[in-house]
C-alpha atoms as a PDB file:
ATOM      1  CA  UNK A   1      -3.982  43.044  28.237  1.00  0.00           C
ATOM      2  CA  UNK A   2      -3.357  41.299  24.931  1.00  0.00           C
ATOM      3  CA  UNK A   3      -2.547  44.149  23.117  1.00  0.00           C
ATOM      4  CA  UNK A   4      -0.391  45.570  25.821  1.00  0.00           C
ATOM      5  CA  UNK A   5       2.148  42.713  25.948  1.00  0.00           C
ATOM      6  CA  UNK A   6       1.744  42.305  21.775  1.00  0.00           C
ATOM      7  CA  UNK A   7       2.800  46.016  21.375  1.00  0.00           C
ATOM      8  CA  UNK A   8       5.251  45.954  24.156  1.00  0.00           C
ATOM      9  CA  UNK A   9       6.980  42.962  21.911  1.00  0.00           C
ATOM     10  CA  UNK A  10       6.959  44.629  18.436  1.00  0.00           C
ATOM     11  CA  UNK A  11       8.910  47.942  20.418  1.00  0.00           C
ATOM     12  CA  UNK A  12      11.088  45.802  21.901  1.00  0.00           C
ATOM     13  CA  UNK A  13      11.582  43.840  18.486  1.00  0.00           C
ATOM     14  CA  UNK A  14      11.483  47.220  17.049  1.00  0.00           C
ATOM     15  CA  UNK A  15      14.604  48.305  19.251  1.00  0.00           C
ATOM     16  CA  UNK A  16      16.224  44.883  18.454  1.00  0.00           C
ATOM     17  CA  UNK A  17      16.199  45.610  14.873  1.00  0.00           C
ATOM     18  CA  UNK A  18      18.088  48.984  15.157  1.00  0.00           C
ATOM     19  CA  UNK A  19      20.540  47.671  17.442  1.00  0.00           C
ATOM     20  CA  UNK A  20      21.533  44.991  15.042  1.00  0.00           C
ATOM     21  CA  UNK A  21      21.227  47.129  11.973  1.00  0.00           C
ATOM     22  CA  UNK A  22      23.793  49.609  13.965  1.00  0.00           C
ATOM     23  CA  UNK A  23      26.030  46.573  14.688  1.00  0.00           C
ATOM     24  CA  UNK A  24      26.420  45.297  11.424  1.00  0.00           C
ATOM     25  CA  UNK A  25      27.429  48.414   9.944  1.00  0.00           C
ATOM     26  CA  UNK A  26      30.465  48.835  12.565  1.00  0.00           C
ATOM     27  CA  UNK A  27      31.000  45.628  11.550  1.00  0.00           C
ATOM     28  CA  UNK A  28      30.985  46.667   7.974  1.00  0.00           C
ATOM     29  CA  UNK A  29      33.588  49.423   8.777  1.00  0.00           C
ATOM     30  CA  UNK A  30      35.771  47.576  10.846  1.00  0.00           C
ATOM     31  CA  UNK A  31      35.716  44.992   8.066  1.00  0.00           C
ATOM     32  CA  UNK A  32      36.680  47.677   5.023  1.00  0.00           C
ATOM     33  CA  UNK A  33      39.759  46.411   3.470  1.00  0.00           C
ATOM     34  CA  UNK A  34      40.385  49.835   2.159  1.00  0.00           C
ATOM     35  CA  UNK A  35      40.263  50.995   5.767  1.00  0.00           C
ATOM     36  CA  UNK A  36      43.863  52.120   7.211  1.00  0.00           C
ATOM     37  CA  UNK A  37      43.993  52.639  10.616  1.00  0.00           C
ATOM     38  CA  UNK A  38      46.497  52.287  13.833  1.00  0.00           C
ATOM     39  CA  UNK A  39      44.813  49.020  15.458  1.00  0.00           C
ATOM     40  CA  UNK A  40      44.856  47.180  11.633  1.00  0.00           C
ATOM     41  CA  UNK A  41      48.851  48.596  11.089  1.00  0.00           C
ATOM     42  CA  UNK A  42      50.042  48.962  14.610  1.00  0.00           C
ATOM     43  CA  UNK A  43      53.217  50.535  14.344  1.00  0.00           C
ATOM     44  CA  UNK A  44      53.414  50.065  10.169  1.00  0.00           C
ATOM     45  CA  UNK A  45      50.773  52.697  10.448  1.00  0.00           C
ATOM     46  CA  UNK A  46      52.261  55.732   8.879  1.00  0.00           C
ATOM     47  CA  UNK A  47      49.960  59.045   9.367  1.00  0.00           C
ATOM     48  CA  UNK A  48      49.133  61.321  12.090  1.00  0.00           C
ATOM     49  CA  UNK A  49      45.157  60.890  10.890  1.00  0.00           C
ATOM     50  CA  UNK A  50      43.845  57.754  12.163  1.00  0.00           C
ATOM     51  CA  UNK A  51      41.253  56.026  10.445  1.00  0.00           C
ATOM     52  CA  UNK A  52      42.053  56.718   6.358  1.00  0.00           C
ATOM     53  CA  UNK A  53      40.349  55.118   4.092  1.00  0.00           C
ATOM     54  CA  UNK A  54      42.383  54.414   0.614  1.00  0.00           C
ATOM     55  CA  UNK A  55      40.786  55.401  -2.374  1.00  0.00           C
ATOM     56  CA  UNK A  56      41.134  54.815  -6.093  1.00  0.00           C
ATOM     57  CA  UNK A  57      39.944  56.166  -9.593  1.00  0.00           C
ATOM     58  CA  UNK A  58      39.910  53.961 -12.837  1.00  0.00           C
ATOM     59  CA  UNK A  59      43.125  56.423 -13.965  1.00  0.00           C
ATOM     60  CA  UNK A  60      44.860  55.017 -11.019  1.00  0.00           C
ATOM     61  CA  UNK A  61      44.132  58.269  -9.392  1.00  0.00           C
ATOM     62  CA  UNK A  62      45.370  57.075  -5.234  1.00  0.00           C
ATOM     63  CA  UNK A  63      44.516  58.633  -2.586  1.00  0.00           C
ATOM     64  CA  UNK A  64      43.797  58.487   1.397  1.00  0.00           C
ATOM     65  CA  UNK A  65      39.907  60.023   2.481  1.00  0.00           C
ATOM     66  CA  UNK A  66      39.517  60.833   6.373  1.00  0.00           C
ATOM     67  CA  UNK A  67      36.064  60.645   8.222  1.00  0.00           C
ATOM     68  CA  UNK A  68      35.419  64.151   7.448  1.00  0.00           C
ATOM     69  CA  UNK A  69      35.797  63.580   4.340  1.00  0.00           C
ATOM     70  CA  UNK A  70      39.421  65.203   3.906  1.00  0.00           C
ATOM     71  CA  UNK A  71      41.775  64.045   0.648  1.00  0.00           C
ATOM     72  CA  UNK A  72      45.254  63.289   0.614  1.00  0.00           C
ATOM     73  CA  UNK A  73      46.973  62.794  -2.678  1.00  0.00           C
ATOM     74  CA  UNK A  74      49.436  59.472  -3.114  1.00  0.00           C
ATOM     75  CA  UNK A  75      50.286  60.363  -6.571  1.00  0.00           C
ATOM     76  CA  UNK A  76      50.409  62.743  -9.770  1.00  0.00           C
ATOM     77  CA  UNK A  77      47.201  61.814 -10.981  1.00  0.00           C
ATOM     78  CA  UNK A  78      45.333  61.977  -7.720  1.00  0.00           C
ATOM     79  CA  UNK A  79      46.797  65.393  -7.547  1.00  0.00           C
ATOM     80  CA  UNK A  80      45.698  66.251 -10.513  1.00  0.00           C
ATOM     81  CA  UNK A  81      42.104  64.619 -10.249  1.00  0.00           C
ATOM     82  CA  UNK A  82      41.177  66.254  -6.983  1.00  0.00           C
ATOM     83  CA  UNK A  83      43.360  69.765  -7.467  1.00  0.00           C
ATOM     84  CA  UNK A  84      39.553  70.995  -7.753  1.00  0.00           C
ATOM     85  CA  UNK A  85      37.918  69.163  -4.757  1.00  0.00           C
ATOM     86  CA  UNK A  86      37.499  71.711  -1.447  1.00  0.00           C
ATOM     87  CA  UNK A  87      38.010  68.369   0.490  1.00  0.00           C
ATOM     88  CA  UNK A  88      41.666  68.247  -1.104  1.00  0.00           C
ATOM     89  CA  UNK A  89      44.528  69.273   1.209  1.00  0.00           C
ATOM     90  CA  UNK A  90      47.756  68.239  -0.331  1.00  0.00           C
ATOM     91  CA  UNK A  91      49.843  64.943  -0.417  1.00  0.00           C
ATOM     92  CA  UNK A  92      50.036  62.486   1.820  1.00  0.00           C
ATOM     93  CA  UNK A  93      53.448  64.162   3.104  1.00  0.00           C
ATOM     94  CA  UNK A  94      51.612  66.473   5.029  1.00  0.00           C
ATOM     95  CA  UNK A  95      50.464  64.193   7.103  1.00  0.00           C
ATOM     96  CA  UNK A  96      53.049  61.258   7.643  1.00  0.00           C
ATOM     97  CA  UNK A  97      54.608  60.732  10.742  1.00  0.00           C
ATOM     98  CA  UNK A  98      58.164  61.872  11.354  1.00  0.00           C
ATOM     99  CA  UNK A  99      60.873  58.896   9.697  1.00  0.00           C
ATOM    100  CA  UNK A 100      58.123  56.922   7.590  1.00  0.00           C
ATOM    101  CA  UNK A 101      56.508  56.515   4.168  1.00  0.00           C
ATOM    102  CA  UNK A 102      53.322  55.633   2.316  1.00  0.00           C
ATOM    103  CA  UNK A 103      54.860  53.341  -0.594  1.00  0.00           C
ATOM    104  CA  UNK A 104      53.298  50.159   0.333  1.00  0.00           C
ATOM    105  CA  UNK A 105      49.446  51.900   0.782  1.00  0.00           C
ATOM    106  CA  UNK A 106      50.511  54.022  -2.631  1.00  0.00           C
ATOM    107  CA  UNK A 107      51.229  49.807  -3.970  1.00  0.00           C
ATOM    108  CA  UNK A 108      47.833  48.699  -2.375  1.00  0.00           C
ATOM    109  CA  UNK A 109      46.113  51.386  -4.065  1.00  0.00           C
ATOM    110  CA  UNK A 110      47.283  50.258  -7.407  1.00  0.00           C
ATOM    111  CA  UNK A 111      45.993  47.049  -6.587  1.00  0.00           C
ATOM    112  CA  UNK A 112      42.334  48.224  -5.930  1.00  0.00           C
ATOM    113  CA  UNK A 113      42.443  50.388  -9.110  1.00  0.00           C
ATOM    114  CA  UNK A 114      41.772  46.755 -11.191  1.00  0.00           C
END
């Protein structure tokens, strides 16, 4: 009977563990200062994509990365660093929403290239 209830608490300590493990890392997400989504920009936020994450290359290289893993340029050199990446479709033009612009995420990007 022991053993029963001792194995019964290391599953349910086992389950505990995952549960937390898979909390923290939404946490971790929601938490991404890179992250650029509608509910952090409200109506600032400027693409059709929800959910970008900005992105940045020591040759200040800027650009925007969906959850699939799609690339969207901010600038010359991110255009020409990822002209060879299959995940690259275009500049961020394609995907901005009618009457706005990018300059300010193009300015944070800078900033996270230090």
């Amino acid at each position: 009977m022991k053993k029963k209830i001792l194995i019964t608490i290391a599953i349910l300590y086992g389950f505990f563990m995952i549960l937390m493990l898979f909390a923290q890392n939404g946490d971790n997400t929601k938490n991404n200062p890179n992250l650029l989504n509608i509910e952090k920009l409200g109506e600032k936020y400027p693409y059709t994509i929800d959910n970008m994450e900005l992105k940045c290359s020591p040759i200040n290289a800027v650009w925007i990365e969906s959850e699939s893993g799609e690339k969207y340029a901010l600038n010359g050199n991110a255009i020409n660093n990822l002209k060879n990446d299959p995940k690259y479709k275009g500049t961020t033009n394609l995907i901005l929403k009618q009457n706005k612009n990018d300059f300010d995420i193009l300015q944070q990007g800078f900033k996270i290239c230090k």
